[in-house]
PDB file of N, CA and C in Angstrom:
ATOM      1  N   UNK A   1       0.849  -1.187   0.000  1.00  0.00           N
ATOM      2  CA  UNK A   1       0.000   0.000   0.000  1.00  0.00           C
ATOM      3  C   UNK A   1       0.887   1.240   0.000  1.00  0.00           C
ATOM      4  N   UNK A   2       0.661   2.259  -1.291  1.00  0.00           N
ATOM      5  CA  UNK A   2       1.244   3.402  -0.923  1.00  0.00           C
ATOM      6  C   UNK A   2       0.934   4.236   0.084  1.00  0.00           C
ATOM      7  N   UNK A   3       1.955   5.228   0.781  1.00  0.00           N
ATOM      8  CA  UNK A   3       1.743   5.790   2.186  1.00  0.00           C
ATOM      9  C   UNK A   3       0.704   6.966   1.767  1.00  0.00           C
ATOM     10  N   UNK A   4       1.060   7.201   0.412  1.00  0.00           N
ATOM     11  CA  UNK A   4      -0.374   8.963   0.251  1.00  0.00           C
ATOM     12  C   UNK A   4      -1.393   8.796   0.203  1.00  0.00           C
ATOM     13  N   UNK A   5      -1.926   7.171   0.580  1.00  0.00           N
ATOM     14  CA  UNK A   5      -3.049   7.220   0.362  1.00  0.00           C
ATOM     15  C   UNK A   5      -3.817   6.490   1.530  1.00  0.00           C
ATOM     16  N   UNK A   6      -5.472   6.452   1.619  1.00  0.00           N
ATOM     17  CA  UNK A   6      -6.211   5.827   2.625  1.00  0.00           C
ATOM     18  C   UNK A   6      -7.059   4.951   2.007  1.00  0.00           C
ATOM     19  N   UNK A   7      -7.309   3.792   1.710  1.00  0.00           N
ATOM     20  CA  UNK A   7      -8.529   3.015   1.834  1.00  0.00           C
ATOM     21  C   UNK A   7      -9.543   3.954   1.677  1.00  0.00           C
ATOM     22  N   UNK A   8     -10.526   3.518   1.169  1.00  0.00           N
ATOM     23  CA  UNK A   8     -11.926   3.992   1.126  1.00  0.00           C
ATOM     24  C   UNK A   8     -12.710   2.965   2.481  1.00  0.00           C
ATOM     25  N   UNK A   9     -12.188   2.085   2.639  1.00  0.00           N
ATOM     26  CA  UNK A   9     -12.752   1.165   3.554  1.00  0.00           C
ATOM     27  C   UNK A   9     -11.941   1.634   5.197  1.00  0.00           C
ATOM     28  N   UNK A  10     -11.032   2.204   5.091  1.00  0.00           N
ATOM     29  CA  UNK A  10     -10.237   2.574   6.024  1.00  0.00           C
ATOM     30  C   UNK A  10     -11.030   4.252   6.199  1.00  0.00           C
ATOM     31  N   UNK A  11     -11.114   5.227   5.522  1.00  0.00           N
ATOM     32  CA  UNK A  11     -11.732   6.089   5.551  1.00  0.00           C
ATOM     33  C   UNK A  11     -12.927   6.096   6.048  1.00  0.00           C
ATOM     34  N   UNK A  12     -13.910   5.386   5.435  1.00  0.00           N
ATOM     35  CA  UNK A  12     -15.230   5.456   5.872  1.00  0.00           C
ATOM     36  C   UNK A  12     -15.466   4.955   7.529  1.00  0.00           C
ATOM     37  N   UNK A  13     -14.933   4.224   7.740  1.00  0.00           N
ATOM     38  CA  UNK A  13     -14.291   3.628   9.397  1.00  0.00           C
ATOM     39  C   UNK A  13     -13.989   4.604  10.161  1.00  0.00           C
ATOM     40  N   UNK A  14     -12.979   5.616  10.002  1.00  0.00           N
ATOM     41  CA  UNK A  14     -12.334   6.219  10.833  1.00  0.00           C
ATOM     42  C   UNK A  14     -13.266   7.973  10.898  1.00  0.00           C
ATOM     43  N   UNK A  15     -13.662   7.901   9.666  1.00  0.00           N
ATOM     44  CA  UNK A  15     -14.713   9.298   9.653  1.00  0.00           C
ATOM     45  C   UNK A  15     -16.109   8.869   9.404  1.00  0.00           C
ATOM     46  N   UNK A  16     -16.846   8.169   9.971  1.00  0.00           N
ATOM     47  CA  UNK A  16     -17.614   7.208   9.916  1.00  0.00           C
ATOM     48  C   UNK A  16     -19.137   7.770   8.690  1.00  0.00           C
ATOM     49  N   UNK A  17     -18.359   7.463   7.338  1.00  0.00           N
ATOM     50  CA  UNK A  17     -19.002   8.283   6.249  1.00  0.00           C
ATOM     51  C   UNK A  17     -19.326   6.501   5.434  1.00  0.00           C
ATOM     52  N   UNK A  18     -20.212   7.092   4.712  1.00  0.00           N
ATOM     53  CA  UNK A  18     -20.932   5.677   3.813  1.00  0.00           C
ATOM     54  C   UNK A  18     -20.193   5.123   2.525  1.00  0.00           C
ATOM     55  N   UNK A  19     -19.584   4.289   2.507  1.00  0.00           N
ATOM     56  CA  UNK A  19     -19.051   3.730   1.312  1.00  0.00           C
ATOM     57  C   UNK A  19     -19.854   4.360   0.166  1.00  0.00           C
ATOM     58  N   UNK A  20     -21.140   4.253   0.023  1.00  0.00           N
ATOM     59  CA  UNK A  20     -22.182   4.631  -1.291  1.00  0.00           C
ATOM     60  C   UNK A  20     -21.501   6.094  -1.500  1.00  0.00           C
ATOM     61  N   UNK A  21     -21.678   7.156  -0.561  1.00  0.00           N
ATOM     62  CA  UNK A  21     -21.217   8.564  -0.269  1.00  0.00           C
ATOM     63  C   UNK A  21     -19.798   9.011  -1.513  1.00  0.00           C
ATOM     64  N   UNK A  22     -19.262   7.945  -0.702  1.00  0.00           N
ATOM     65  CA  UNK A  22     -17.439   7.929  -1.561  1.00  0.00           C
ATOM     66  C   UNK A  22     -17.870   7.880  -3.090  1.00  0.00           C
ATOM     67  N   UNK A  23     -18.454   6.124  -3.232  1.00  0.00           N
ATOM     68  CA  UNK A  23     -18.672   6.082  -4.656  1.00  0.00           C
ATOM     69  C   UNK A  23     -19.459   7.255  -5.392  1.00  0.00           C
ATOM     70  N   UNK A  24     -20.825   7.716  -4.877  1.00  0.00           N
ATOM     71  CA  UNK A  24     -21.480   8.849  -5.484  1.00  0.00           C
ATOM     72  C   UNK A  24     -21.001   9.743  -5.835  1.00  0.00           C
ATOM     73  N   UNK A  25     -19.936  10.348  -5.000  1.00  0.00           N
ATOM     74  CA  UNK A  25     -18.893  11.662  -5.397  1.00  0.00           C
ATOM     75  C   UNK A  25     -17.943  11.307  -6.517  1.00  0.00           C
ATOM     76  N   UNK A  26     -17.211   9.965  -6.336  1.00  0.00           N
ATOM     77  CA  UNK A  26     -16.520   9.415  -7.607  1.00  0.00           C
ATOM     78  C   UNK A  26     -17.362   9.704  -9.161  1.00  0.00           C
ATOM     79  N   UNK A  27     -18.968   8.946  -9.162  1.00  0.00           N
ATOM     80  CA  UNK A  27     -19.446   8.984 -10.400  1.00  0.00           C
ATOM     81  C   UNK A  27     -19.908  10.009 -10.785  1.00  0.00           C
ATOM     82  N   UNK A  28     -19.813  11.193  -9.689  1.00  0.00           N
ATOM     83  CA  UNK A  28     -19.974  12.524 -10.178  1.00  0.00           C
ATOM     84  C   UNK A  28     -18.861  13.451 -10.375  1.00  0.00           C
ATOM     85  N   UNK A  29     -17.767  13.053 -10.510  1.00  0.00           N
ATOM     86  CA  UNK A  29     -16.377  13.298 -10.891  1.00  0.00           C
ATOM     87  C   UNK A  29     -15.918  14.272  -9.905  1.00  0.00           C
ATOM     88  N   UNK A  30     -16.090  14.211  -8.930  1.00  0.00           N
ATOM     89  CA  UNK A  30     -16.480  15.383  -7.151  1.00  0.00           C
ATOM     90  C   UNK A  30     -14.913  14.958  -7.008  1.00  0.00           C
ATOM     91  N   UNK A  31     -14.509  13.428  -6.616  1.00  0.00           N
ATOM     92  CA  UNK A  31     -12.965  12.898  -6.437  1.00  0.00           C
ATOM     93  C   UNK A  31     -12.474  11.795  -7.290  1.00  0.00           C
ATOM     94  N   UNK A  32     -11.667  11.681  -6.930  1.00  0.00           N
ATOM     95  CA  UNK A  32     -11.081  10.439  -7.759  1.00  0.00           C
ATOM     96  C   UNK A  32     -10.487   9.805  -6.908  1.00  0.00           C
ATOM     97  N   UNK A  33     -10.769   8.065  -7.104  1.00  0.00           N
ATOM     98  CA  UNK A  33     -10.255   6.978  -6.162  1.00  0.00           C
ATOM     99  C   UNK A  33      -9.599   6.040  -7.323  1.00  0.00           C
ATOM    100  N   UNK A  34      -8.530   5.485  -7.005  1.00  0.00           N
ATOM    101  CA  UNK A  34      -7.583   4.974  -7.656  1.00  0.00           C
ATOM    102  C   UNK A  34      -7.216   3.300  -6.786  1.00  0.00           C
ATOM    103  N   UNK A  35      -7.508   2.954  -7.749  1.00  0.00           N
ATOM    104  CA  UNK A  35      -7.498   1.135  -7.243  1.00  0.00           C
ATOM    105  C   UNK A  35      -6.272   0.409  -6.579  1.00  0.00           C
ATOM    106  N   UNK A  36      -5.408  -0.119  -5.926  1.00  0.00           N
ATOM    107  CA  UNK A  36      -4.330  -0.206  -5.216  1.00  0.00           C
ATOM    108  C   UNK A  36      -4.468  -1.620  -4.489  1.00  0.00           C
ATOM    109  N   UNK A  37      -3.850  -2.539  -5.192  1.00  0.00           N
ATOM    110  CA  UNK A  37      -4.531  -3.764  -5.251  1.00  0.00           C
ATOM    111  C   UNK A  37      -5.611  -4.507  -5.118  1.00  0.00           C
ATOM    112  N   UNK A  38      -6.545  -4.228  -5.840  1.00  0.00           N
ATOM    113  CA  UNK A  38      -8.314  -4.695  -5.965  1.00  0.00           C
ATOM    114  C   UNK A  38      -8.750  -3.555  -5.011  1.00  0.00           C
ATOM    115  N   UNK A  39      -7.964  -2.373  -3.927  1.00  0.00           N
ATOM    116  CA  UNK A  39      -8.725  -1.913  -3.128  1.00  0.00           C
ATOM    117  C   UNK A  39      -8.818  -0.185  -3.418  1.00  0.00           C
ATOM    118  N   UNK A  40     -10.567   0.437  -3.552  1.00  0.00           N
ATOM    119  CA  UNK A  40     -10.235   1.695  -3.966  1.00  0.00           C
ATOM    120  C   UNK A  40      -9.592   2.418  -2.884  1.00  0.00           C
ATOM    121  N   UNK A  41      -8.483   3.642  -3.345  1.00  0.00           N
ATOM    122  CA  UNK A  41      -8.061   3.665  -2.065  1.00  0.00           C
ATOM    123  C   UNK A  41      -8.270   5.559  -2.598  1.00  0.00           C
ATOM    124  N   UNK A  42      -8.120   6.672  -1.346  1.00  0.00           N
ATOM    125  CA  UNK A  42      -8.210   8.322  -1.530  1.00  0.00           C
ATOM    126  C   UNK A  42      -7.001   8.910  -1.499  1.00  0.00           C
ATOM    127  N   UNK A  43      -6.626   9.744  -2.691  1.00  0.00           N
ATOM    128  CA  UNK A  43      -5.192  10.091  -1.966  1.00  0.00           C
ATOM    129  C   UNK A  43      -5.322  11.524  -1.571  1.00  0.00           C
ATOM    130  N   UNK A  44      -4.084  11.534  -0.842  1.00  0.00           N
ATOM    131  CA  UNK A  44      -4.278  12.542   0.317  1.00  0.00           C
ATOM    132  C   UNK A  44      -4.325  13.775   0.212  1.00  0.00           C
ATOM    133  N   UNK A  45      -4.441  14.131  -1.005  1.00  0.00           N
ATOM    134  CA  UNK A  45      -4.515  15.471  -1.450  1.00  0.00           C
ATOM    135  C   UNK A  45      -6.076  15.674  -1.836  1.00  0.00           C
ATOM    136  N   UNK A  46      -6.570  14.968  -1.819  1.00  0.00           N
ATOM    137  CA  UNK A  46      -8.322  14.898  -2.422  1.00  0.00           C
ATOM    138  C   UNK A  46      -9.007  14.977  -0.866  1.00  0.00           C
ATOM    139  N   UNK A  47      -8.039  14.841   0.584  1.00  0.00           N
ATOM    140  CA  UNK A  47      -8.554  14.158   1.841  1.00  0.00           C
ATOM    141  C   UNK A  47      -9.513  16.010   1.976  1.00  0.00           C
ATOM    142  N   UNK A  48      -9.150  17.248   1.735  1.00  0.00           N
ATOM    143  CA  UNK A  48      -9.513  18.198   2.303  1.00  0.00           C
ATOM    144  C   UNK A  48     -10.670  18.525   1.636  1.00  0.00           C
ATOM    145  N   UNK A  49     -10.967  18.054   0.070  1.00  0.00           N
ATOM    146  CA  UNK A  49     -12.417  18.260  -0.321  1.00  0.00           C
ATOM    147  C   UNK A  49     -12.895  17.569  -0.055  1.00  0.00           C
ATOM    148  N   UNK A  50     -13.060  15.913   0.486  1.00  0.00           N
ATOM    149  CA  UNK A  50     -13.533  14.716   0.875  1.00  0.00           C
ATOM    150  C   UNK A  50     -14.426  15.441   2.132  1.00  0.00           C
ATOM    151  N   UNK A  51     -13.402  15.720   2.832  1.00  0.00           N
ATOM    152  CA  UNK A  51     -13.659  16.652   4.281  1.00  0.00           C
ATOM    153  C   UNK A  51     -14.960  17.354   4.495  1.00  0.00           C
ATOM    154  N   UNK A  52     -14.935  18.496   2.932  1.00  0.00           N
ATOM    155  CA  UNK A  52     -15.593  19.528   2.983  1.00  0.00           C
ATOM    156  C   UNK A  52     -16.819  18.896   2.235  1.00  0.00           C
ATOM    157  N   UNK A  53     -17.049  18.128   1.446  1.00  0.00           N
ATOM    158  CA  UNK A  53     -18.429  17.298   1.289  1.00  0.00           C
ATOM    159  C   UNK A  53     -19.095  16.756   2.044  1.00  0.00           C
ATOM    160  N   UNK A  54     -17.944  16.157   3.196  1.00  0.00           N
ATOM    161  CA  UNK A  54     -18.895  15.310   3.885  1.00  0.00           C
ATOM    162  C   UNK A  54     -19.517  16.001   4.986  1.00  0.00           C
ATOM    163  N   UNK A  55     -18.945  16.999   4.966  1.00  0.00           N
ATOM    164  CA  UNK A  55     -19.783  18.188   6.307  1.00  0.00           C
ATOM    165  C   UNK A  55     -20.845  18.943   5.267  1.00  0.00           C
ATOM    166  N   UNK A  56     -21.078  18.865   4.381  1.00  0.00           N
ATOM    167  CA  UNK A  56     -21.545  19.647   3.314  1.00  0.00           C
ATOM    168  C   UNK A  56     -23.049  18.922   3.488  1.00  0.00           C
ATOM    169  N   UNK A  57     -22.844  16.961   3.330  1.00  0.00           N
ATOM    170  CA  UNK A  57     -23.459  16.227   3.123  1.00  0.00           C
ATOM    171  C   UNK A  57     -24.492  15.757   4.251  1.00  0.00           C
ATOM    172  N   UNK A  58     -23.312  15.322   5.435  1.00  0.00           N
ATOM    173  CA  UNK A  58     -23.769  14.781   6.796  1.00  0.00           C
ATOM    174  C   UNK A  58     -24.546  15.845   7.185  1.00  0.00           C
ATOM    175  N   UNK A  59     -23.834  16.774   7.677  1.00  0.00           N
ATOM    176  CA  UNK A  59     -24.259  18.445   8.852  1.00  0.00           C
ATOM    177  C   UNK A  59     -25.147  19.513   7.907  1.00  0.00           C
ATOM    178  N   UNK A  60     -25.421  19.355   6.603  1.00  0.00           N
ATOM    179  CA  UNK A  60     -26.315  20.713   6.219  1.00  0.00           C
ATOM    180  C   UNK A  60     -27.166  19.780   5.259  1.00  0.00           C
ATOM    181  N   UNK A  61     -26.887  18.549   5.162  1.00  0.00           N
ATOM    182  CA  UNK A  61     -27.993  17.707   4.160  1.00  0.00           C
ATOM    183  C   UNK A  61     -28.290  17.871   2.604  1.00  0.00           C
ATOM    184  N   UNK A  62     -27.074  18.357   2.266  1.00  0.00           N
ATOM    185  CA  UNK A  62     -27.114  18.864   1.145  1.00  0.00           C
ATOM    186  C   UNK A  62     -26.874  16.893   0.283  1.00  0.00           C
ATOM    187  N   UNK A  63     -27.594  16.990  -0.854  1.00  0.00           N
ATOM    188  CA  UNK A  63     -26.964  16.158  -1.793  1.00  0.00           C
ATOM    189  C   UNK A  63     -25.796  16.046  -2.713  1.00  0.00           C
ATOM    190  N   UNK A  64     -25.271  14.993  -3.296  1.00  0.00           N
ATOM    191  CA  UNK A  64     -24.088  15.139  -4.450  1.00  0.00           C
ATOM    192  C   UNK A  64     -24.612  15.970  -5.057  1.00  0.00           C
ATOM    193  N   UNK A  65     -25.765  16.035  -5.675  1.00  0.00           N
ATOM    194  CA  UNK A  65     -25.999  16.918  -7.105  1.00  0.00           C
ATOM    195  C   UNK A  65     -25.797  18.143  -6.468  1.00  0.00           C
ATOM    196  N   UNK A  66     -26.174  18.692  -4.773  1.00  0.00           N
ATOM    197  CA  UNK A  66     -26.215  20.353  -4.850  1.00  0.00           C
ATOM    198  C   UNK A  66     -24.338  20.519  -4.525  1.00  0.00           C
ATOM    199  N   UNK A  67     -23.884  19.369  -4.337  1.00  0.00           N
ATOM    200  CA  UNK A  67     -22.665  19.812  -4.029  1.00  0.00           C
ATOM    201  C   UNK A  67     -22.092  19.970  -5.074  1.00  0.00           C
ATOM    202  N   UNK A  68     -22.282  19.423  -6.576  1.00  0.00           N
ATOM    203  CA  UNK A  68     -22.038  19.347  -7.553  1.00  0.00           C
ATOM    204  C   UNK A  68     -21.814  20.907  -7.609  1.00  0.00           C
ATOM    205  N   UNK A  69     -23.469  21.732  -7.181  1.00  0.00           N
ATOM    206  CA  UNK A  69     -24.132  22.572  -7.723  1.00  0.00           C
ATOM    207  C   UNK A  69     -23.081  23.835  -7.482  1.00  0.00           C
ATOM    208  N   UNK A  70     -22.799  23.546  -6.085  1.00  0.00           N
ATOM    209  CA  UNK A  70     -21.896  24.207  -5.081  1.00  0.00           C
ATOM    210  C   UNK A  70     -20.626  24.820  -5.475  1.00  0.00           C
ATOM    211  N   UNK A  71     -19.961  23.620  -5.848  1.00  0.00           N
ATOM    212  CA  UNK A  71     -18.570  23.622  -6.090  1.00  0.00           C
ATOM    213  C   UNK A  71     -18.594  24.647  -7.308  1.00  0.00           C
ATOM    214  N   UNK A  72     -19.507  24.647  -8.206  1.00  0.00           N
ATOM    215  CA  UNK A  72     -19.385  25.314  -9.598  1.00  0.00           C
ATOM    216  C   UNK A  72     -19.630  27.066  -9.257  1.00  0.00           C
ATOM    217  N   UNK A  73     -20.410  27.119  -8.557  1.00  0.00           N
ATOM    218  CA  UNK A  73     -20.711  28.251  -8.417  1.00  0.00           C
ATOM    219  C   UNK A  73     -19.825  28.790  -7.301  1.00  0.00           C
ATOM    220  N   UNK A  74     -19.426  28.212  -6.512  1.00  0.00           N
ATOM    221  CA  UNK A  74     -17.537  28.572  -5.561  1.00  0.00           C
ATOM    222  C   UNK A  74     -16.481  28.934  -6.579  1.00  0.00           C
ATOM    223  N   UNK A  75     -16.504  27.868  -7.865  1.00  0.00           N
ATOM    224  CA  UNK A  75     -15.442  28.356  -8.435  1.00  0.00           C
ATOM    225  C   UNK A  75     -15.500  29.408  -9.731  1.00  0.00           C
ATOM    226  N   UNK A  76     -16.805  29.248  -9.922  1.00  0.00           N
ATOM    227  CA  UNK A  76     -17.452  30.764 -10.823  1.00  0.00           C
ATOM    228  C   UNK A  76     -17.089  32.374  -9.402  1.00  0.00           C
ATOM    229  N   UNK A  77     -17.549  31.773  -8.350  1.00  0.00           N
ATOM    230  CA  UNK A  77     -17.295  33.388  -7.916  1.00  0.00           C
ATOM    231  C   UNK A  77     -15.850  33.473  -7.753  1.00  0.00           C
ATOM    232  N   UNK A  78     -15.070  32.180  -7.561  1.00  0.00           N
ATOM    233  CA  UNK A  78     -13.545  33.287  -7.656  1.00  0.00           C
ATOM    234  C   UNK A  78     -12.817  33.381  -8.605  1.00  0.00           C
ATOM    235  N   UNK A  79     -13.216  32.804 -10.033  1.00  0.00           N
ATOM    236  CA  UNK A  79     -13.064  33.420 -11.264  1.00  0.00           C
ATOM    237  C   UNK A  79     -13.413  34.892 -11.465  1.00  0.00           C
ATOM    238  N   UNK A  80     -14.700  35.538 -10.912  1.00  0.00           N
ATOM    239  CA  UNK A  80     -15.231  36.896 -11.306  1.00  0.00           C
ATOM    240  C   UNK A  80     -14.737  37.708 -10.205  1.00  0.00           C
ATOM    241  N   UNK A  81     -14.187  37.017  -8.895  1.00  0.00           N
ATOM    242  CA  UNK A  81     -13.197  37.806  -7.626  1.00  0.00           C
ATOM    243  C   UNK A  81     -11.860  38.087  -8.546  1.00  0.00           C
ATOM    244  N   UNK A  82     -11.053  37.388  -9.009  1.00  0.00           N
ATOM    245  CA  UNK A  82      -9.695  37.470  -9.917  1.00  0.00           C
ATOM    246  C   UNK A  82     -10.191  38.455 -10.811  1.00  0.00           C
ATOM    247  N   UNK A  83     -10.977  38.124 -11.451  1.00  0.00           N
ATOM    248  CA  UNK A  83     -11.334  39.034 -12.746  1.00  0.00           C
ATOM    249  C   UNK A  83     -11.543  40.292 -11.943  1.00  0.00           C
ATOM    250  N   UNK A  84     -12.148  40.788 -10.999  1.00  0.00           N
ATOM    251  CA  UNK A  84     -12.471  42.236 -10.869  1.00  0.00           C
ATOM    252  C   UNK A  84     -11.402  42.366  -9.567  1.00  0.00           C
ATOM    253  N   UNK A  85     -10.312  41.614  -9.575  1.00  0.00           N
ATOM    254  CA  UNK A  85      -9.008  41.838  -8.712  1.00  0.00           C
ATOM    255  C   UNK A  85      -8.064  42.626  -9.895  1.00  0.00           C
ATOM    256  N   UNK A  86      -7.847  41.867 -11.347  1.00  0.00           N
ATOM    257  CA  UNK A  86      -7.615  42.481 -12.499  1.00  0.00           C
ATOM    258  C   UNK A  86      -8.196  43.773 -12.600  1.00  0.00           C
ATOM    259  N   UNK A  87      -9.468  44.151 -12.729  1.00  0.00           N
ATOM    260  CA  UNK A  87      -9.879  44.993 -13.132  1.00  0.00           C
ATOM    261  C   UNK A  87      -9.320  46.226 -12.025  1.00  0.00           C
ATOM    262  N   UNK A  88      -9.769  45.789 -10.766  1.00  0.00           N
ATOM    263  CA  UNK A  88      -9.234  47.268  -9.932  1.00  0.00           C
ATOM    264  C   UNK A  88      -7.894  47.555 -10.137  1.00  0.00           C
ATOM    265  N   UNK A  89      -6.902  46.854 -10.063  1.00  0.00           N
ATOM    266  CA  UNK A  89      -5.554  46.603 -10.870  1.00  0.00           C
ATOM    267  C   UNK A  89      -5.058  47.835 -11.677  1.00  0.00           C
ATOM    268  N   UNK A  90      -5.685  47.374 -12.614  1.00  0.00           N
ATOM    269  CA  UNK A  90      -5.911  48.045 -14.103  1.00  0.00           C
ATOM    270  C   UNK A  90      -6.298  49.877 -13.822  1.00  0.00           C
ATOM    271  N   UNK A  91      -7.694  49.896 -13.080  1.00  0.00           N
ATOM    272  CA  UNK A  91      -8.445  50.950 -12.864  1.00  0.00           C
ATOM    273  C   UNK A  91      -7.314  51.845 -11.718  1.00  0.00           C
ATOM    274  N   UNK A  92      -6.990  51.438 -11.052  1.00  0.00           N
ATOM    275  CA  UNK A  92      -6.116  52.358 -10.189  1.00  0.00           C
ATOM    276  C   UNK A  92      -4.692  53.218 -10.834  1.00  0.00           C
ATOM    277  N   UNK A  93      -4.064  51.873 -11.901  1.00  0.00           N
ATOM    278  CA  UNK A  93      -2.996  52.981 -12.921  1.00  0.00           C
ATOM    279  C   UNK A  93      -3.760  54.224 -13.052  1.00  0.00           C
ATOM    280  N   UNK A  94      -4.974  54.132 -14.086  1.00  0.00           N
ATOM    281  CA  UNK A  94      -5.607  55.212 -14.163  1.00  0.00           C
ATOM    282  C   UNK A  94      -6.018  56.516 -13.049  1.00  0.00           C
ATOM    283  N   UNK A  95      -6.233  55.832 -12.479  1.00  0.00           N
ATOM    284  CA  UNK A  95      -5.989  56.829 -11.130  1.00  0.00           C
ATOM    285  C   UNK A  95      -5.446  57.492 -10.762  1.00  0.00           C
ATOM    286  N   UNK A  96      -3.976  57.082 -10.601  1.00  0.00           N
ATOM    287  CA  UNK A  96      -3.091  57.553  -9.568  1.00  0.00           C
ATOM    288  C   UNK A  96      -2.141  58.753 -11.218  1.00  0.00           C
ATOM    289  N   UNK A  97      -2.878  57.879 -12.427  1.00  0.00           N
ATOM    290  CA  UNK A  97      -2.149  59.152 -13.332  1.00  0.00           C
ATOM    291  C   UNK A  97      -3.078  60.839 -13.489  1.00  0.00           C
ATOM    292  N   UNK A  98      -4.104  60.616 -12.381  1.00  0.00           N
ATOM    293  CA  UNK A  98      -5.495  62.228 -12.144  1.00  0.00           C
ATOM    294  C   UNK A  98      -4.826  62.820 -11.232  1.00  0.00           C
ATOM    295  N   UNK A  99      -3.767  61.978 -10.296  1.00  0.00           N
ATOM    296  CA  UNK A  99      -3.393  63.011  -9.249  1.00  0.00           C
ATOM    297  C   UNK A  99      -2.334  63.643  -9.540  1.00  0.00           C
TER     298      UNK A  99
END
């Protein structure tokens, strides 16, 4: 077993989350689990969105699909945060050439 990674069967045990849970997020392309001798296993860089679904899931009852829904629209607003981080950027040269 490589060390970067956890079991899905070891995971669901220790953060006591539903095997189905894991797979559902997999077939909604949410994470990716990677097979490691017959066993799916999480690697540890996927462990902090795993995290944030399953409090997403368990504690506010949200489903895969709204987390789906979630994630898109998290990463639409800090596309248009960058973009109007650019823009003030931009707008302040102008500025500071009035004074």
């Amino acid at each position: 077993m490589q060390t970067d990674m956890i079991t899905v069967k070891e995971y669901c045990v220790q953060y006591h989350t539903e095997p189905g849970f894991i797979d559902a997020l997999e077939q909604n392309g949410l994470i990716s689990l990677v097979i490691v001798e017959t066993e799916p296993c999480i690697h540890y860089d996927e462990l902090h969105n795993l995290e944030t679904y399953s409090r997403w899931y368990y504690d506010m009852n949200i489903n895969v699909e709204g987390i789906d829904a979630l994630i898109n629209v998290l990463n639409k607003m800090k596309r248009l945060q960058r973009q109007v981080d650019l823009l003030r950027s931009r707008l302040s040269v102008y500025e500071q050439d009035q004074l």
